[in-house]
N, C-alpha and C. Protein backbone atom coordinates (compact mmCIF):
# COMPACT_ATOMS: atom_id res chain seq x y z
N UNK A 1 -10.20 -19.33 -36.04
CA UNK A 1 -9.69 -17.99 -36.00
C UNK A 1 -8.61 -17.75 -37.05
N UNK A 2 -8.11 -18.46 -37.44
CA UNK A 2 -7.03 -19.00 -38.71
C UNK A 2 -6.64 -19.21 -39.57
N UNK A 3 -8.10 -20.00 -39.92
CA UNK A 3 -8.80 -20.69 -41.53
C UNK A 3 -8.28 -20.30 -42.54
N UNK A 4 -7.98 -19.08 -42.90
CA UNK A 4 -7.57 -18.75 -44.07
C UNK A 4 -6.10 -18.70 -43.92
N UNK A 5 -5.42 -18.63 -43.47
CA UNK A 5 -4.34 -18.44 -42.66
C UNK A 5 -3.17 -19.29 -43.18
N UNK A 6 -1.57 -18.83 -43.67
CA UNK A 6 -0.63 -19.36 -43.95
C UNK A 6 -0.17 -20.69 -42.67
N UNK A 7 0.34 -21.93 -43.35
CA UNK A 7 0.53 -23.23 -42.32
C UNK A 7 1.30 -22.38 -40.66
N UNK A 8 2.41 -21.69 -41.14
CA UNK A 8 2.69 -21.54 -40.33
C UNK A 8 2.39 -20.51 -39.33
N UNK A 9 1.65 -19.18 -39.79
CA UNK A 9 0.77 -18.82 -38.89
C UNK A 9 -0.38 -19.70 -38.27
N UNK A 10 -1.07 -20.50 -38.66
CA UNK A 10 -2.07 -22.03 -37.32
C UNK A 10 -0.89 -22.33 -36.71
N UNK A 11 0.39 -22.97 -37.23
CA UNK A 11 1.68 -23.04 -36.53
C UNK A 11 1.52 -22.19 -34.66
N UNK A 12 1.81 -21.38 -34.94
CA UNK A 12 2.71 -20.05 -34.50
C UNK A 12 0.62 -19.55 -33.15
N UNK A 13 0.09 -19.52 -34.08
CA UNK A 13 -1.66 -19.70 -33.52
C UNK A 13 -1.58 -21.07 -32.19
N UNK A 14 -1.41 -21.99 -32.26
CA UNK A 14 -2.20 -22.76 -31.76
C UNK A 14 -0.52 -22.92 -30.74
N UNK A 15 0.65 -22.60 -31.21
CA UNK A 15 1.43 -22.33 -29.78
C UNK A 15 1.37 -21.53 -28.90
N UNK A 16 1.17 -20.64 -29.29
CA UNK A 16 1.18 -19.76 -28.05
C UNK A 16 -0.56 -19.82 -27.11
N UNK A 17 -1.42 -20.91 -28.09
CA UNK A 17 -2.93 -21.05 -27.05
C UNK A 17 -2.08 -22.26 -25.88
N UNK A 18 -1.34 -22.91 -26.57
CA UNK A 18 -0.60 -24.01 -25.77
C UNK A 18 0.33 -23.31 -24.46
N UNK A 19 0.68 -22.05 -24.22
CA UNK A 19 2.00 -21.53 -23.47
C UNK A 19 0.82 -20.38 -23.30
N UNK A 20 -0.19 -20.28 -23.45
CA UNK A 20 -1.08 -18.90 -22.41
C UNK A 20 -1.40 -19.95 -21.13
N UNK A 21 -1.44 -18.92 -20.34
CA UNK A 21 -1.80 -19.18 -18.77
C UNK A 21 -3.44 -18.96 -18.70
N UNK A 22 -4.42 -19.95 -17.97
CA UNK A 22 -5.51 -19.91 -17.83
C UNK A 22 -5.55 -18.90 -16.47
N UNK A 23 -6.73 -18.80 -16.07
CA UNK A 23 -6.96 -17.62 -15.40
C UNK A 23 -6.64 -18.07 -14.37
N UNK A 24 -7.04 -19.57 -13.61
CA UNK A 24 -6.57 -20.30 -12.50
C UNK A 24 -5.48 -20.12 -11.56
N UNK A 25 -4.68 -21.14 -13.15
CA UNK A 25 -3.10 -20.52 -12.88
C UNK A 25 -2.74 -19.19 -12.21
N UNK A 26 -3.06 -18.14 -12.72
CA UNK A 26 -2.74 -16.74 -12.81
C UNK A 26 -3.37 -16.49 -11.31
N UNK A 27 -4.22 -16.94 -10.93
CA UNK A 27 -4.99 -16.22 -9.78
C UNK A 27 -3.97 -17.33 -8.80
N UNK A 28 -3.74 -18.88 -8.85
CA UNK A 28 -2.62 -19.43 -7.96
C UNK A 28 -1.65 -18.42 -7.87
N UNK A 29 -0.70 -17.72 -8.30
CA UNK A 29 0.26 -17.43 -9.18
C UNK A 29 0.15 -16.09 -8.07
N UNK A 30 -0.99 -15.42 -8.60
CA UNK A 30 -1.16 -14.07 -7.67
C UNK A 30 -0.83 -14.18 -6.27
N UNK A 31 -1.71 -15.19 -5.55
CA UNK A 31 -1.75 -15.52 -3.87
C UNK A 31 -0.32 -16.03 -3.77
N UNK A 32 0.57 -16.58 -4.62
CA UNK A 32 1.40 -16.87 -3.91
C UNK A 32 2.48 -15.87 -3.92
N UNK A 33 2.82 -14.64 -4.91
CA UNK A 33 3.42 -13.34 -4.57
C UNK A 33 2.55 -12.30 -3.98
N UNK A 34 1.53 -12.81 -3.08
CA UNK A 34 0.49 -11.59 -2.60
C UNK A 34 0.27 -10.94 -3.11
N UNK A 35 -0.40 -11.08 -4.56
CA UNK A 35 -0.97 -10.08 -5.40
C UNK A 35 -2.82 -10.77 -5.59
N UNK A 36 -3.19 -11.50 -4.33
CA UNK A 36 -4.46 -12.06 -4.50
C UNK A 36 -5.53 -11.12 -4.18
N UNK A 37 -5.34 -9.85 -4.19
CA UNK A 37 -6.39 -8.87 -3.97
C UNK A 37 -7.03 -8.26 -5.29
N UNK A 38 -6.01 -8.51 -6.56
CA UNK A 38 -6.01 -8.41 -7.65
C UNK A 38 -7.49 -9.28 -8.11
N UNK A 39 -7.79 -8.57 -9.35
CA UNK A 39 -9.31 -9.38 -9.93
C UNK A 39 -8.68 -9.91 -11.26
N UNK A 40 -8.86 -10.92 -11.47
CA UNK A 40 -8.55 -11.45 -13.22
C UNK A 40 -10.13 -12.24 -13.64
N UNK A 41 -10.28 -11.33 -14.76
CA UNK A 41 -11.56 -12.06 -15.62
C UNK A 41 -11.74 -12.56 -16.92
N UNK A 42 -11.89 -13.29 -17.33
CA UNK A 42 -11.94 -13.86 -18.65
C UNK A 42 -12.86 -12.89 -19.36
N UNK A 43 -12.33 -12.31 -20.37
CA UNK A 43 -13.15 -11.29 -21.35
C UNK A 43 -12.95 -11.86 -22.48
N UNK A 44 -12.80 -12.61 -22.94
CA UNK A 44 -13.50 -13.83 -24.10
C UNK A 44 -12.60 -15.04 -23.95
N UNK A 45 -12.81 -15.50 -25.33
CA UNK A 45 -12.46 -17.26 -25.04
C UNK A 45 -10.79 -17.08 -25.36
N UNK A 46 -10.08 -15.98 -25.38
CA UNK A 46 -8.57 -16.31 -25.64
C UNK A 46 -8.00 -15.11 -25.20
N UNK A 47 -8.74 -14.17 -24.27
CA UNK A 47 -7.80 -12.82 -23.43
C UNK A 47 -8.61 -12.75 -21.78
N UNK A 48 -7.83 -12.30 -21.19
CA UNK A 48 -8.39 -12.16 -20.07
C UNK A 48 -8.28 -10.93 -19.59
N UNK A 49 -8.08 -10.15 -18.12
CA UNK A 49 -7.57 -8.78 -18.16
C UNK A 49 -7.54 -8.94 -16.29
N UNK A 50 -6.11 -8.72 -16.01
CA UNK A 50 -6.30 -7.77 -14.60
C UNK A 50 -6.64 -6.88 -14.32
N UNK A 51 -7.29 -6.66 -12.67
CA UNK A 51 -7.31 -5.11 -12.05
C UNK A 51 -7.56 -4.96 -11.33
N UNK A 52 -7.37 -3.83 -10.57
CA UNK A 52 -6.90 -3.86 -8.28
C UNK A 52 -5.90 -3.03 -8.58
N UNK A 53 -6.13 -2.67 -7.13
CA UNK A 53 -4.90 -1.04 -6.78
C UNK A 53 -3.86 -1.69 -6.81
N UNK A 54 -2.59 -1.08 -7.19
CA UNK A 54 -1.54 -1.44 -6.83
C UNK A 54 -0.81 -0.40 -6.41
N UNK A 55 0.51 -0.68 -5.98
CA UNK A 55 1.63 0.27 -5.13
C UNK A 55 2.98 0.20 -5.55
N UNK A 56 3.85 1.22 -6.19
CA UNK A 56 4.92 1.65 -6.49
C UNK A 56 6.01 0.17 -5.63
N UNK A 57 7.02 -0.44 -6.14
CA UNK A 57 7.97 -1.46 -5.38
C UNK A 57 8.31 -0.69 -4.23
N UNK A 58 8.05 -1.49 -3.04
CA UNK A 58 8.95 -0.81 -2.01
C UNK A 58 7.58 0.26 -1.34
N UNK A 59 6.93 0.49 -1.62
CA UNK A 59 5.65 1.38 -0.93
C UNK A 59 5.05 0.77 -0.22
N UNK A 60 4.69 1.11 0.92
CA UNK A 60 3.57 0.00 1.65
C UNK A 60 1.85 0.72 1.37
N UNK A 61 1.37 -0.03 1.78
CA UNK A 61 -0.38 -0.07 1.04
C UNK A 61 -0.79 -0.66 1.71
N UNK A 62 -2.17 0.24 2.25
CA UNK A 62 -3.19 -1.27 3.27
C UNK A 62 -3.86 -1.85 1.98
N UNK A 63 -4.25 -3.15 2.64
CA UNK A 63 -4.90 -3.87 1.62
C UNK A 63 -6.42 -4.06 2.12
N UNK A 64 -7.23 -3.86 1.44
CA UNK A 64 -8.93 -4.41 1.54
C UNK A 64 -9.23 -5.19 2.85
């Protein structure tokens, strides 16, 4: 994704693939602030995307 790419942009590239969160993580992560009603999907090999209702802080919401 890089190839042509100044040293320190692959630099600056291949840290932050090192410090992204896999989707796993993220879905642990959810259930444990009760946000596991939430959907996370991998939409290619280096982004993913949330989505599910959510509610204003402090609002209550039935859940599914």
């Amino acid at each position: 994704y890089a190839g042509d790419e100044p040293a320190v942009l692959k630099r600056d590239f291949e840290a932050s693939l090192h410090a992204a969160y896999r989707t796993d993580e993220v879905s642990e992560q959810f259930e444990r602030v009760g946000l596991d009603h939430l959907t996370i999907e991998e939409i290619s090999d280096r982004h993913w995307i949330v989505y599910g209702p959510v509610s204003a802080p402090g609002s209550s919401r039935d859940r599914p």
